[in-house]
N, C-alpha and C. Protein backbone atom coordinates (compact mmCIF):
# COMPACT_ATOMS: atom_id res chain seq x y z
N UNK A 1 118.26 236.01 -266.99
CA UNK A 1 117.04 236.10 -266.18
C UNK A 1 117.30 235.41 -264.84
N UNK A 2 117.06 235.93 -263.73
CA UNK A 2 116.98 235.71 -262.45
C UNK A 2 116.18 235.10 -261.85
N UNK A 3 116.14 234.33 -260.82
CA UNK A 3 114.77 233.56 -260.04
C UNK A 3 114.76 234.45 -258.90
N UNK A 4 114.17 234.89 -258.52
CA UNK A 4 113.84 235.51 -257.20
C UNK A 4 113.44 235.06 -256.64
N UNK A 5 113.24 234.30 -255.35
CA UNK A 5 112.56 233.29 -254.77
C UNK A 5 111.93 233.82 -253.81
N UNK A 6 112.20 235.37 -253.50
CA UNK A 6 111.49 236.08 -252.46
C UNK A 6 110.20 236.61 -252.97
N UNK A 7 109.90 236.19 -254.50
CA UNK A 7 108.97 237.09 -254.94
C UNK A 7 107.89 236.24 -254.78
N UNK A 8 106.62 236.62 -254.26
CA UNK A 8 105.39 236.06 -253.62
C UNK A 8 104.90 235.28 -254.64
N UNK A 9 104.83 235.34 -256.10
CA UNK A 9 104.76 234.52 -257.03
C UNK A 9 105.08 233.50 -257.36
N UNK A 10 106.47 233.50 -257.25
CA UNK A 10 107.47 232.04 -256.85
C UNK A 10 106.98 231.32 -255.58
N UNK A 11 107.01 231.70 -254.88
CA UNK A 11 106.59 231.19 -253.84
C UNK A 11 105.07 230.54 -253.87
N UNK A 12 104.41 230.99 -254.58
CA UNK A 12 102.90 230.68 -254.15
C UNK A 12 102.69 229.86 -255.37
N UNK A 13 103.31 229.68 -256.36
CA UNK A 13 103.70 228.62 -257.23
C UNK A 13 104.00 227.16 -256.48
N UNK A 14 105.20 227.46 -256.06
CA UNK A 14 106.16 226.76 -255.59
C UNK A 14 105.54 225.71 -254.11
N UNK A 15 104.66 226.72 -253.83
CA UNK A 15 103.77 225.98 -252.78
C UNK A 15 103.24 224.72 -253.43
N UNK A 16 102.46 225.75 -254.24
CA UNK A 16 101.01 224.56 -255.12
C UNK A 16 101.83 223.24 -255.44
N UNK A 17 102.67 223.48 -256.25
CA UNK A 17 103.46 222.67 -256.89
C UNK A 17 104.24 221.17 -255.99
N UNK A 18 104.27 221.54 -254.57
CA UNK A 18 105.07 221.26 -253.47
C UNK A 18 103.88 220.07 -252.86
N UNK A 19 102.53 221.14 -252.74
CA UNK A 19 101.18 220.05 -252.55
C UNK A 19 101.15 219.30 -253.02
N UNK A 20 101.04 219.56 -254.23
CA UNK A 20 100.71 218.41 -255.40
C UNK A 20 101.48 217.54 -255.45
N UNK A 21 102.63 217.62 -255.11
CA UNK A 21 103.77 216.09 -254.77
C UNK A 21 103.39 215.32 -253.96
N UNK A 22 103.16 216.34 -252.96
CA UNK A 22 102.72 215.35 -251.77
C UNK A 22 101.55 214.87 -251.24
N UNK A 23 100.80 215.17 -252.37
CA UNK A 23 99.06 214.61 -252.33
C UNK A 23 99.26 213.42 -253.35
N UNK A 24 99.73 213.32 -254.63
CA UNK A 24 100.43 212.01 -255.44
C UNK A 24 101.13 210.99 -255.07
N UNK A 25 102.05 211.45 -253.76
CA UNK A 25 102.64 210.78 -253.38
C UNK A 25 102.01 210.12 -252.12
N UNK A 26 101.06 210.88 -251.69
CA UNK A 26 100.13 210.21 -250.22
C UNK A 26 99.07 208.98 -251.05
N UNK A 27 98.76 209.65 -252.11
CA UNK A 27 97.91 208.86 -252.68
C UNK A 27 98.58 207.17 -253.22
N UNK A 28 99.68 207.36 -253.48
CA UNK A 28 100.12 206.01 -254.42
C UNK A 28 100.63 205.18 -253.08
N UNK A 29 101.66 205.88 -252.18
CA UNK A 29 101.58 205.34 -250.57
C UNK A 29 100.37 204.64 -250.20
N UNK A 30 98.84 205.28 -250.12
CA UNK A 30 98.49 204.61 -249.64
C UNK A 30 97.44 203.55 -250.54
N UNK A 31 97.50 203.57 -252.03
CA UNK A 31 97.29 202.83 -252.51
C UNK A 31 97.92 201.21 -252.48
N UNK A 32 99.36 201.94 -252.29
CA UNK A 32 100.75 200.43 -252.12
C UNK A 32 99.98 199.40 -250.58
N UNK A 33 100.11 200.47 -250.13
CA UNK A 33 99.81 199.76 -248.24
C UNK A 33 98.40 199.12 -248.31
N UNK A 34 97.47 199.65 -249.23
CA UNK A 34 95.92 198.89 -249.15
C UNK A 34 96.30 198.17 -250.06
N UNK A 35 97.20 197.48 -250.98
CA UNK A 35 97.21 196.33 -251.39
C UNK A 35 98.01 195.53 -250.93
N UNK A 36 98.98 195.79 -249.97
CA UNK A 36 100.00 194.82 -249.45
C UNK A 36 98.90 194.43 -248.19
N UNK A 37 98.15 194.96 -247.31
CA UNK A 37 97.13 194.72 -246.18
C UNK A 37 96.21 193.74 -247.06
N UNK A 38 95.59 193.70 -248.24
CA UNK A 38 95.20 192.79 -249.11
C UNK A 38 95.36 191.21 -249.41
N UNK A 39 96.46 191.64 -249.45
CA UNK A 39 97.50 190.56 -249.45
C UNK A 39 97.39 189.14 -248.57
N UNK A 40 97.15 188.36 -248.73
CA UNK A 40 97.24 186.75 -248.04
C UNK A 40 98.09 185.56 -248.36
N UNK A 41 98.50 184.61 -247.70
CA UNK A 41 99.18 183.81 -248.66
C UNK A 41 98.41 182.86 -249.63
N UNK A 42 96.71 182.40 -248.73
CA UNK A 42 96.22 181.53 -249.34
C UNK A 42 96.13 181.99 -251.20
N UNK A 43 95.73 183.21 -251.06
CA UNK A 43 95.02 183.65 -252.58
C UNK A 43 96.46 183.75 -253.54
N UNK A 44 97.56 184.05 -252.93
CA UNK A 44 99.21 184.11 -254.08
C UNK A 44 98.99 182.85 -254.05
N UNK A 45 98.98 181.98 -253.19
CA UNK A 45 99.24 180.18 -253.35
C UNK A 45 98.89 179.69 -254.68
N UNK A 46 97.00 179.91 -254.04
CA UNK A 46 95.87 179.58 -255.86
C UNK A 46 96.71 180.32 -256.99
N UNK A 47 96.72 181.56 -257.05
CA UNK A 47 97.37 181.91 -257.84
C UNK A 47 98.55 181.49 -258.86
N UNK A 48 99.54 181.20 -257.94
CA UNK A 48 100.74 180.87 -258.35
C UNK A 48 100.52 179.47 -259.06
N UNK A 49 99.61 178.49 -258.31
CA UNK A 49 99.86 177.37 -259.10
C UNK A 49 98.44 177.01 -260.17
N UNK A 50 97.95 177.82 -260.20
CA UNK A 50 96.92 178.41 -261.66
C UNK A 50 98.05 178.79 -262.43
N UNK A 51 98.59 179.43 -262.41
CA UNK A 51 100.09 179.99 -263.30
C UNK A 51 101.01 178.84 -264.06
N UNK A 52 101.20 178.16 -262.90
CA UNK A 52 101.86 176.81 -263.26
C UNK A 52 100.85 175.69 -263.87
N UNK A 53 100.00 175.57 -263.33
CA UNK A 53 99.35 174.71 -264.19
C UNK A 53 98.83 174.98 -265.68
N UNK A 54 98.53 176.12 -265.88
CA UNK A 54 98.29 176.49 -267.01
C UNK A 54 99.25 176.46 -268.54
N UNK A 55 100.81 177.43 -267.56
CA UNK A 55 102.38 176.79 -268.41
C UNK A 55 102.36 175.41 -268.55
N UNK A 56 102.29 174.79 -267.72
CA UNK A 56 102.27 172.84 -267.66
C UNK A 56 101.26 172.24 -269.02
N UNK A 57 100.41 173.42 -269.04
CA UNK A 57 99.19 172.63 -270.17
C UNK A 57 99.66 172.71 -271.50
N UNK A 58 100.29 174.13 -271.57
CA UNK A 58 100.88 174.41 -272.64
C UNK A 58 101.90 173.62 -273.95
């Protein structure tokens, strides 16, 4: 069995399929970037040593 890639089927598949990567992939992009813009040092600081203090209690 052969792929024909000229056949309008393939192609109009191949489109959809092509979107959909790159709408998943716009989406998780700009999910990454609205949490790194999120991002501060004060709130990792608290964080980090809530972390540690908590191991320390242990």
């Amino acid at each position: 069995m052969t792929l024909d890639f000229s056949n309008p089927l393939v192609l109009i598949i191949g489109g959809i399929l092509l979107l959909a990567i790159l709408y998943f992939w716009n989406k998780r992009n700009a999910s990454n970037q609205k949490a790194r813009r999120n991002r501060n040092f004060r709130s990792g600081y608290y964080e980090r040593k809530k972390e540690r203090d908590e191991k320390s209690k242990q």
